[in-house]
PDB file of N, CA and C in Angstrom:
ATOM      1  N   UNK A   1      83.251  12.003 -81.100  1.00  0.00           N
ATOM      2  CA  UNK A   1      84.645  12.123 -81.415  1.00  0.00           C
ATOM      3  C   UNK A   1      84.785  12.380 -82.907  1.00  0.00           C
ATOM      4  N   UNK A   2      85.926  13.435 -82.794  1.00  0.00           N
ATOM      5  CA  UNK A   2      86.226  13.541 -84.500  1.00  0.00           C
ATOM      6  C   UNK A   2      87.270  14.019 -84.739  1.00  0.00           C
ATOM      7  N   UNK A   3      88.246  13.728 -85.678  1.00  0.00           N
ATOM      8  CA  UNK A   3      89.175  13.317 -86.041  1.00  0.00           C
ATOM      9  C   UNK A   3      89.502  14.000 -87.789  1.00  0.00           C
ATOM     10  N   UNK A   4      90.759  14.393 -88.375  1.00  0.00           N
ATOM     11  CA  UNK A   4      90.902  14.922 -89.524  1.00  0.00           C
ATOM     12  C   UNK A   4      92.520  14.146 -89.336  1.00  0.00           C
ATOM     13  N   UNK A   5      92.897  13.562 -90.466  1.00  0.00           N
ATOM     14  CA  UNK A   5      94.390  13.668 -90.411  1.00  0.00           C
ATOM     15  C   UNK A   5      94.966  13.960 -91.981  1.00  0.00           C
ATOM     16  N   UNK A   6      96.069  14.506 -92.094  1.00  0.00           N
ATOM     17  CA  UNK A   6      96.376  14.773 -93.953  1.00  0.00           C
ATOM     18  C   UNK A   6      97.893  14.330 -93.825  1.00  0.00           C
ATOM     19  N   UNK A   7      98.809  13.272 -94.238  1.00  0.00           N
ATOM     20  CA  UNK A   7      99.825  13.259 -94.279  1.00  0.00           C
ATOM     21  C   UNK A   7     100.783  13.348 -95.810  1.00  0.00           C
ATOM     22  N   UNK A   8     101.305  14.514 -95.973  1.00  0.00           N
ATOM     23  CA  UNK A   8     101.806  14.923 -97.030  1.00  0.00           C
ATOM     24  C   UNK A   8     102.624  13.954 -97.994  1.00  0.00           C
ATOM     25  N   UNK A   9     102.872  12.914 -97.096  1.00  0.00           N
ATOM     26  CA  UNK A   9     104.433  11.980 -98.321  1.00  0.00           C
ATOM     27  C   UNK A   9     102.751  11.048 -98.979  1.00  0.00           C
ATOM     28  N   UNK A  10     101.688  11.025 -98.614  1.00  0.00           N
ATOM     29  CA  UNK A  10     100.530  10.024 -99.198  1.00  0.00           C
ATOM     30  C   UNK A  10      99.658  10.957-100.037  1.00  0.00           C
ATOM     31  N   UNK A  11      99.552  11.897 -99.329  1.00  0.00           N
ATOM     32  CA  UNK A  11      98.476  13.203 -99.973  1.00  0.00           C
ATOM     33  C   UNK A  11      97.169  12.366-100.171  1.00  0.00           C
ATOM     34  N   UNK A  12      96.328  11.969 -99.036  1.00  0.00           N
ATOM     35  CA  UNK A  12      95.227  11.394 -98.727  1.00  0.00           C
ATOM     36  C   UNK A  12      94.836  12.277 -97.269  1.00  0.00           C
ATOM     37  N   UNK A  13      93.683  13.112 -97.567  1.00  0.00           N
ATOM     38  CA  UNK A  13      93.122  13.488 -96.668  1.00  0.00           C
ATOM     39  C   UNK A  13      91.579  12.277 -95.726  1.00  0.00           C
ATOM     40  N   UNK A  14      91.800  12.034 -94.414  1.00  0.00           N
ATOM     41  CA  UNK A  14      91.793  10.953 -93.910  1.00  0.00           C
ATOM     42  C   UNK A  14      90.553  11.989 -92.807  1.00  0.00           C
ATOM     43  N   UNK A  15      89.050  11.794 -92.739  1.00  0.00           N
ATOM     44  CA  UNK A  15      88.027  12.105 -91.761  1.00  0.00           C
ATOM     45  C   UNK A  15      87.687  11.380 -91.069  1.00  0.00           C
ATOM     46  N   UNK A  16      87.415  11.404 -89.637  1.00  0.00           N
ATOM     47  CA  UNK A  16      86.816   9.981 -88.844  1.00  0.00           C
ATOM     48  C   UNK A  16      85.861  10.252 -87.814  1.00  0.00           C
ATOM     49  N   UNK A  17      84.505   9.937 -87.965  1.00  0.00           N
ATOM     50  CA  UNK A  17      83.534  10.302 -86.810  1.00  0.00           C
ATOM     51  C   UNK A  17      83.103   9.050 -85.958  1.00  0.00           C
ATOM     52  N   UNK A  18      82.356   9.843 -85.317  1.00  0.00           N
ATOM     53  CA  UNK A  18      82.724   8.312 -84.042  1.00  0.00           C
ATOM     54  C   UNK A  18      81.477   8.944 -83.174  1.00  0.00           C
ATOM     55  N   UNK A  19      80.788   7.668 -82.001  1.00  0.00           N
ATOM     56  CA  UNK A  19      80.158   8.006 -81.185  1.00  0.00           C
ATOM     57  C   UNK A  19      80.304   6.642 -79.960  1.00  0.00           C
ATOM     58  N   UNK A  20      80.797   7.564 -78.702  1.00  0.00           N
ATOM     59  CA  UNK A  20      81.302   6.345 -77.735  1.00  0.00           C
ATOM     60  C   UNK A  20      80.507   6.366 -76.189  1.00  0.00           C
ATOM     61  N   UNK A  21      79.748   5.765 -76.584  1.00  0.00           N
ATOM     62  CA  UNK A  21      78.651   5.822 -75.495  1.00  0.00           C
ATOM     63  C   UNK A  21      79.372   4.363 -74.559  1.00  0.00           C
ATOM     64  N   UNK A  22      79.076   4.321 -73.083  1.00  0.00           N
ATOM     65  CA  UNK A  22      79.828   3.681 -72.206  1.00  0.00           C
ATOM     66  C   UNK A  22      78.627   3.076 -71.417  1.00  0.00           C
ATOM     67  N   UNK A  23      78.539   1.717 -70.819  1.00  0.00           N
ATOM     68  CA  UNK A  23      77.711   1.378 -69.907  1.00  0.00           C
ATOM     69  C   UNK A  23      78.236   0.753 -69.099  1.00  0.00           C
ATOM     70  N   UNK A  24      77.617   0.730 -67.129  1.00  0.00           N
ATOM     71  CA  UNK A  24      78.328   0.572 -66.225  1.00  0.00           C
ATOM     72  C   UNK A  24      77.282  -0.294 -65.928  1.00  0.00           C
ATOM     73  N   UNK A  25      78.384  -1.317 -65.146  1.00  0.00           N
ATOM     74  CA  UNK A  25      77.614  -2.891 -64.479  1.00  0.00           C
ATOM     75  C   UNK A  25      78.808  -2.815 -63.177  1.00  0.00           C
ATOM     76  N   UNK A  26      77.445  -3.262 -62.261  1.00  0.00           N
ATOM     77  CA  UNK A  26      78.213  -3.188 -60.949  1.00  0.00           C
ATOM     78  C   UNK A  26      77.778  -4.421 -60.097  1.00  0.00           C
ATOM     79  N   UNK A  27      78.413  -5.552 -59.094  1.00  0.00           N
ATOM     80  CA  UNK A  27      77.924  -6.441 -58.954  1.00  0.00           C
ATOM     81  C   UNK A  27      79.021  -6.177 -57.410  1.00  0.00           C
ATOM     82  N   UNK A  28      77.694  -6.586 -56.312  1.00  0.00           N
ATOM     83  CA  UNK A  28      77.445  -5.991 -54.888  1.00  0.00           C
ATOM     84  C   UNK A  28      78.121  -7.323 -54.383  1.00  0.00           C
ATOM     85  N   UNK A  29      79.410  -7.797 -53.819  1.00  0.00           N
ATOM     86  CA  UNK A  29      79.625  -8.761 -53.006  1.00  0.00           C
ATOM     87  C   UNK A  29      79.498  -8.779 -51.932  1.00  0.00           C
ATOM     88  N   UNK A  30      79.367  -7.804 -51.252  1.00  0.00           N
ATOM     89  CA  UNK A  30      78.661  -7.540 -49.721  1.00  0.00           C
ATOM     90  C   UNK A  30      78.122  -6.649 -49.497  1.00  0.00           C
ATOM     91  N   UNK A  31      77.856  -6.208 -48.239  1.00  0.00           N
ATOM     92  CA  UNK A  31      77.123  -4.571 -48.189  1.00  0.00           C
ATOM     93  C   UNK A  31      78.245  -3.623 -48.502  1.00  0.00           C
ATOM     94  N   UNK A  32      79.937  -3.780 -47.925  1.00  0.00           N
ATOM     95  CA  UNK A  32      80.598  -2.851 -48.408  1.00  0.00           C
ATOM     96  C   UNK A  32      81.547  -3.047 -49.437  1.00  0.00           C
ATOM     97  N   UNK A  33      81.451  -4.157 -50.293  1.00  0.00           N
ATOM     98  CA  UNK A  33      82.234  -4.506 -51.343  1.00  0.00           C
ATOM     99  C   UNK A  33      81.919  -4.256 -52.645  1.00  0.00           C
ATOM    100  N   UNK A  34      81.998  -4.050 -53.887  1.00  0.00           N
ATOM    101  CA  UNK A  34      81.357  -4.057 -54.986  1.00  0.00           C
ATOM    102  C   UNK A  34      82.916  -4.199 -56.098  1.00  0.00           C
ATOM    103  N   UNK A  35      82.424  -4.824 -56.987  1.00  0.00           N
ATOM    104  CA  UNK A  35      83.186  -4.845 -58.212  1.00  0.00           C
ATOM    105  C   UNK A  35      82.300  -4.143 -59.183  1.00  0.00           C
ATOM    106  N   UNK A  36      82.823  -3.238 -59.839  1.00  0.00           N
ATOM    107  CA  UNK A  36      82.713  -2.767 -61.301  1.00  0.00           C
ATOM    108  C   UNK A  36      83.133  -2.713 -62.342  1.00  0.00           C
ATOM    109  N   UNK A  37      82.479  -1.954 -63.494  1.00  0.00           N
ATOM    110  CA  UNK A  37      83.096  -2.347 -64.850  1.00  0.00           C
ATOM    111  C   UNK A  37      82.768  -1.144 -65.826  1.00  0.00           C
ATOM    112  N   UNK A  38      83.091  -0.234 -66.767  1.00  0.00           N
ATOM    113  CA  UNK A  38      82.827   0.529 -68.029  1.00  0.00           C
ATOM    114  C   UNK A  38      83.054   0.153 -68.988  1.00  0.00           C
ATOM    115  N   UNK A  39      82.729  -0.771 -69.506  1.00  0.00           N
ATOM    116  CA  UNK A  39      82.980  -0.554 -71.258  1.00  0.00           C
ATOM    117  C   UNK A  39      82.616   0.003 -71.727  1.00  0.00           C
ATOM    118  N   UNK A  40      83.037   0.504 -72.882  1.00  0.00           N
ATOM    119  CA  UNK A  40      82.586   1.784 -73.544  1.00  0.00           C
ATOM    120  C   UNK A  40      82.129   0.823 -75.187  1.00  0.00           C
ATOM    121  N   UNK A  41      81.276   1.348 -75.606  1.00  0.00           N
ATOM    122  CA  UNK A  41      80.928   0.688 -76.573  1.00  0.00           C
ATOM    123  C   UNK A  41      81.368   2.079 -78.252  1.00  0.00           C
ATOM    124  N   UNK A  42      82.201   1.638 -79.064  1.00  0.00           N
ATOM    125  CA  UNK A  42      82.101   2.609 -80.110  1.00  0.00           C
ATOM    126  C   UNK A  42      81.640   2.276 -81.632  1.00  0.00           C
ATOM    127  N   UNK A  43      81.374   3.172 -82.549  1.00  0.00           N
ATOM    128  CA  UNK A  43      80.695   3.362 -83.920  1.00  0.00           C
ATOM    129  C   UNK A  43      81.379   4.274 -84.770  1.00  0.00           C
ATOM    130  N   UNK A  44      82.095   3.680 -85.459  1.00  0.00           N
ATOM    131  CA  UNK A  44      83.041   5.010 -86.302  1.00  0.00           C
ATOM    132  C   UNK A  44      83.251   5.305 -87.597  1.00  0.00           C
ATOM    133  N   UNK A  45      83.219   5.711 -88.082  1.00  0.00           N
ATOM    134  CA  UNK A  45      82.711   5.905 -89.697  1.00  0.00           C
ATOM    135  C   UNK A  45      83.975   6.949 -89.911  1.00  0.00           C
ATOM    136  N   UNK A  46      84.731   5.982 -91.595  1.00  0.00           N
ATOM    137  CA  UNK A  46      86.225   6.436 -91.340  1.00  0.00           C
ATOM    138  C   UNK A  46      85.990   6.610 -93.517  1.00  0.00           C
ATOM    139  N   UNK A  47      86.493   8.175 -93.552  1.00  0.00           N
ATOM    140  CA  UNK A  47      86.329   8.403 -95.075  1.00  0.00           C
ATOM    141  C   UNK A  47      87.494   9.072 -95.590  1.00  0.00           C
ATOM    142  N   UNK A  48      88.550   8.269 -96.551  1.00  0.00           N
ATOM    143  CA  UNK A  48      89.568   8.447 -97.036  1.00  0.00           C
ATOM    144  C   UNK A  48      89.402   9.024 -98.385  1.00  0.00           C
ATOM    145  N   UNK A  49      90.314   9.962 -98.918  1.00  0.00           N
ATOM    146  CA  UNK A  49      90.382  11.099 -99.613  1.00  0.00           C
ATOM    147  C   UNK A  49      91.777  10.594-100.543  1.00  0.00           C
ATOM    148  N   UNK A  50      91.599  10.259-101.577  1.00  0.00           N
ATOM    149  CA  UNK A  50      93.626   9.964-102.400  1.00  0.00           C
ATOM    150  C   UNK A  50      93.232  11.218-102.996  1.00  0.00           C
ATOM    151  N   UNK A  51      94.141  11.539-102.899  1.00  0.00           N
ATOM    152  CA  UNK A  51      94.071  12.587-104.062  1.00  0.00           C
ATOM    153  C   UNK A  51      95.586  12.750-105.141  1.00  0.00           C
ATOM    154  N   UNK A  52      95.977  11.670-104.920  1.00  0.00           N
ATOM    155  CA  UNK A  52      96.825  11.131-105.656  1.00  0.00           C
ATOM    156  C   UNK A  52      96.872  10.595-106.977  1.00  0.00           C
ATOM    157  N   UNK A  53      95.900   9.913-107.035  1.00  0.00           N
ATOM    158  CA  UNK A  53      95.025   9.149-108.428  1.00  0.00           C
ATOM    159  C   UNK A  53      94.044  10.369-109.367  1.00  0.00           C
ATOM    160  N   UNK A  54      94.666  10.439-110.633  1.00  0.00           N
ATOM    161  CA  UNK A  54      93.220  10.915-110.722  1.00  0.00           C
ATOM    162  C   UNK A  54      91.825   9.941-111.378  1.00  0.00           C
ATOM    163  N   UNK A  55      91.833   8.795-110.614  1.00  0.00           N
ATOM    164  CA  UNK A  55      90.604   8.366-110.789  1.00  0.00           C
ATOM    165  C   UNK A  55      89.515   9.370-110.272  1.00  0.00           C
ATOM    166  N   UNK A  56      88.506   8.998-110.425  1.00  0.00           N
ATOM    167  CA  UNK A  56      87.422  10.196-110.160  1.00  0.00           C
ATOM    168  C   UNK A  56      86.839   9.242-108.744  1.00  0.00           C
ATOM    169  N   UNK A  57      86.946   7.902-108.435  1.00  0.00           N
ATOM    170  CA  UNK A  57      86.235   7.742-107.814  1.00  0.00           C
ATOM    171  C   UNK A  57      86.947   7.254-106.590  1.00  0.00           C
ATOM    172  N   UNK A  58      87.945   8.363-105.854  1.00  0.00           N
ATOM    173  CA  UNK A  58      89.110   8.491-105.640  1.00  0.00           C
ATOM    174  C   UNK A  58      88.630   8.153-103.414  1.00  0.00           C
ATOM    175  N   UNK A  59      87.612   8.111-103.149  1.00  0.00           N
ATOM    176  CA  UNK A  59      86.855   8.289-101.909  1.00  0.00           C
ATOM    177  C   UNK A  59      86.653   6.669-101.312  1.00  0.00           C
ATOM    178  N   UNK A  60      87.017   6.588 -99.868  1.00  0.00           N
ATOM    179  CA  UNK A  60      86.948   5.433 -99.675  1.00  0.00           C
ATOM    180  C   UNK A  60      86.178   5.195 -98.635  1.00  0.00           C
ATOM    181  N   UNK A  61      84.834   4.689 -98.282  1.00  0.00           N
ATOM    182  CA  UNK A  61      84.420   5.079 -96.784  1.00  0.00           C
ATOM    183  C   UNK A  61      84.014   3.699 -95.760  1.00  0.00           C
ATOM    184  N   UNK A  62      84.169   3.440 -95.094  1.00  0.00           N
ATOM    185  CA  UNK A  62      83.781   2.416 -94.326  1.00  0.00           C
ATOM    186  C   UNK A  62      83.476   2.701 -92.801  1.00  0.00           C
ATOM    187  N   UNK A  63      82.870   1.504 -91.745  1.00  0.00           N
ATOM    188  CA  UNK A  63      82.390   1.731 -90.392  1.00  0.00           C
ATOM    189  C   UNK A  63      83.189   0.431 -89.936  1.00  0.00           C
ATOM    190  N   UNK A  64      83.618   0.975 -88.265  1.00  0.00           N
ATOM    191  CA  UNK A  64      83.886   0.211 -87.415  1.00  0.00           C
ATOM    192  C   UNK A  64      83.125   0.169 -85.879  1.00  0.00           C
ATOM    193  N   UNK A  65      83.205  -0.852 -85.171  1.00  0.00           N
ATOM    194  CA  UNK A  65      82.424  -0.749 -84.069  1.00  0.00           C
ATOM    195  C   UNK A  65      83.459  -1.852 -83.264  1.00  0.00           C
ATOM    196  N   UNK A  66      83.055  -1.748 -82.281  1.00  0.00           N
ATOM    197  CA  UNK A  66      83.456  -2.696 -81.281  1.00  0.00           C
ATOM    198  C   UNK A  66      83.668  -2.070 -79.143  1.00  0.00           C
ATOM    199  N   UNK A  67      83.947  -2.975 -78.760  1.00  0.00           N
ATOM    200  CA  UNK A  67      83.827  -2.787 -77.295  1.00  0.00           C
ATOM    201  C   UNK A  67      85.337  -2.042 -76.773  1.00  0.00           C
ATOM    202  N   UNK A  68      85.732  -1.094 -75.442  1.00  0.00           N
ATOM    203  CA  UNK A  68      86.880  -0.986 -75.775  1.00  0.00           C
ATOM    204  C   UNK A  68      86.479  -0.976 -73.757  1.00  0.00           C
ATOM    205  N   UNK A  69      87.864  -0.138 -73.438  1.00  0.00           N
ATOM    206  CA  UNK A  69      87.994  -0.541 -71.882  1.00  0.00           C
ATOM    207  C   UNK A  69      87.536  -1.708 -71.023  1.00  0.00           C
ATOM    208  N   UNK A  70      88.025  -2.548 -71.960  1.00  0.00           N
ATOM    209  CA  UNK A  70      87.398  -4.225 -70.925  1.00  0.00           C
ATOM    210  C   UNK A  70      88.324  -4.252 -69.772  1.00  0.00           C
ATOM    211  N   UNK A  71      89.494  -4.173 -69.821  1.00  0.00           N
ATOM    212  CA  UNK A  71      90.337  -4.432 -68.768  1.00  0.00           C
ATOM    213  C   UNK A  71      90.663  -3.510 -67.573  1.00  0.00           C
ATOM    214  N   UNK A  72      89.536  -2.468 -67.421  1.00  0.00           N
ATOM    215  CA  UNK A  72      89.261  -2.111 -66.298  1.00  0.00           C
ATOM    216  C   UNK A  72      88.222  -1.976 -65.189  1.00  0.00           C
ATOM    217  N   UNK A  73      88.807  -3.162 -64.211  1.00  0.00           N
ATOM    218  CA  UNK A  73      87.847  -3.184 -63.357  1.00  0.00           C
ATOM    219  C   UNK A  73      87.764  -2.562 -62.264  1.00  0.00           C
ATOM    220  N   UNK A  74      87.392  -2.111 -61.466  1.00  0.00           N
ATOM    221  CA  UNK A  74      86.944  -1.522 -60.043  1.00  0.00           C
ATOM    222  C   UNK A  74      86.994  -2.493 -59.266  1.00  0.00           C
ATOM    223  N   UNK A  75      87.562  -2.201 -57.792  1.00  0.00           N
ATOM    224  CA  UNK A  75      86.901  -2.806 -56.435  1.00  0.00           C
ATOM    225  C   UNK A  75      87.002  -1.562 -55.702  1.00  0.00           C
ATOM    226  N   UNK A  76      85.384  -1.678 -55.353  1.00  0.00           N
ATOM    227  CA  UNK A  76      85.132  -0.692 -54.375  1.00  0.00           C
ATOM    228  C   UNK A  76      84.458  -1.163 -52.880  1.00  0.00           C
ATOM    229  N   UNK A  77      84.461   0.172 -51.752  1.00  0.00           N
ATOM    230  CA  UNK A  77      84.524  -0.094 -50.453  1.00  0.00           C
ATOM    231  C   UNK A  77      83.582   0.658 -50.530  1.00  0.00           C
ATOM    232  N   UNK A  78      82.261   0.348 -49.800  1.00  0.00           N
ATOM    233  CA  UNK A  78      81.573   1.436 -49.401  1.00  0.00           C
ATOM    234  C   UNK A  78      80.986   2.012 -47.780  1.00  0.00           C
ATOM    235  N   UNK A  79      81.205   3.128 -47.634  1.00  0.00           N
ATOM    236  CA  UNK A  79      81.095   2.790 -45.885  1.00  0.00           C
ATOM    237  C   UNK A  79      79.810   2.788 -45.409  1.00  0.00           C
TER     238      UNK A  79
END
């Protein structure tokens, strides 16, 4: 995932990369029952631009991570 945003009343150009890899857990309550799950796991690296200041060292960059789609679960039927 990637991302650009520039909003003119701040004049900070705003980049954001990302990588959202997802893993599936599935847990069998009978032969035709199953509950499931995706969370998606993400990594995002977010680099702000003022260009407002003229400090020179005007660049701001940091990382985020964390878990996202917890609150969807599956019940499935299988025949």
């Amino acid at each position: 995932m990637c991302n650009y945003s520039n909003y003119k009343n701040t004049n900070k150009d705003i980049y954001s990369y990302g990588l959202a890899p997802f893993l599936g857990i599935q847990y069998l309550v009978s032969k035709n029952f199953s509950i499931s799950i995706e969370p998606g796991i993400y990594f995002k690296c977010i680099r702000v631009i003022d260009h407002a200041t003229f400090n020179p060292d005007n660049t701001t960059t940091w990382t985020e991570s964390g878990l996202g789609k917890l609150g969807y679960i599956q019940l499935n039927f299988h025949f």
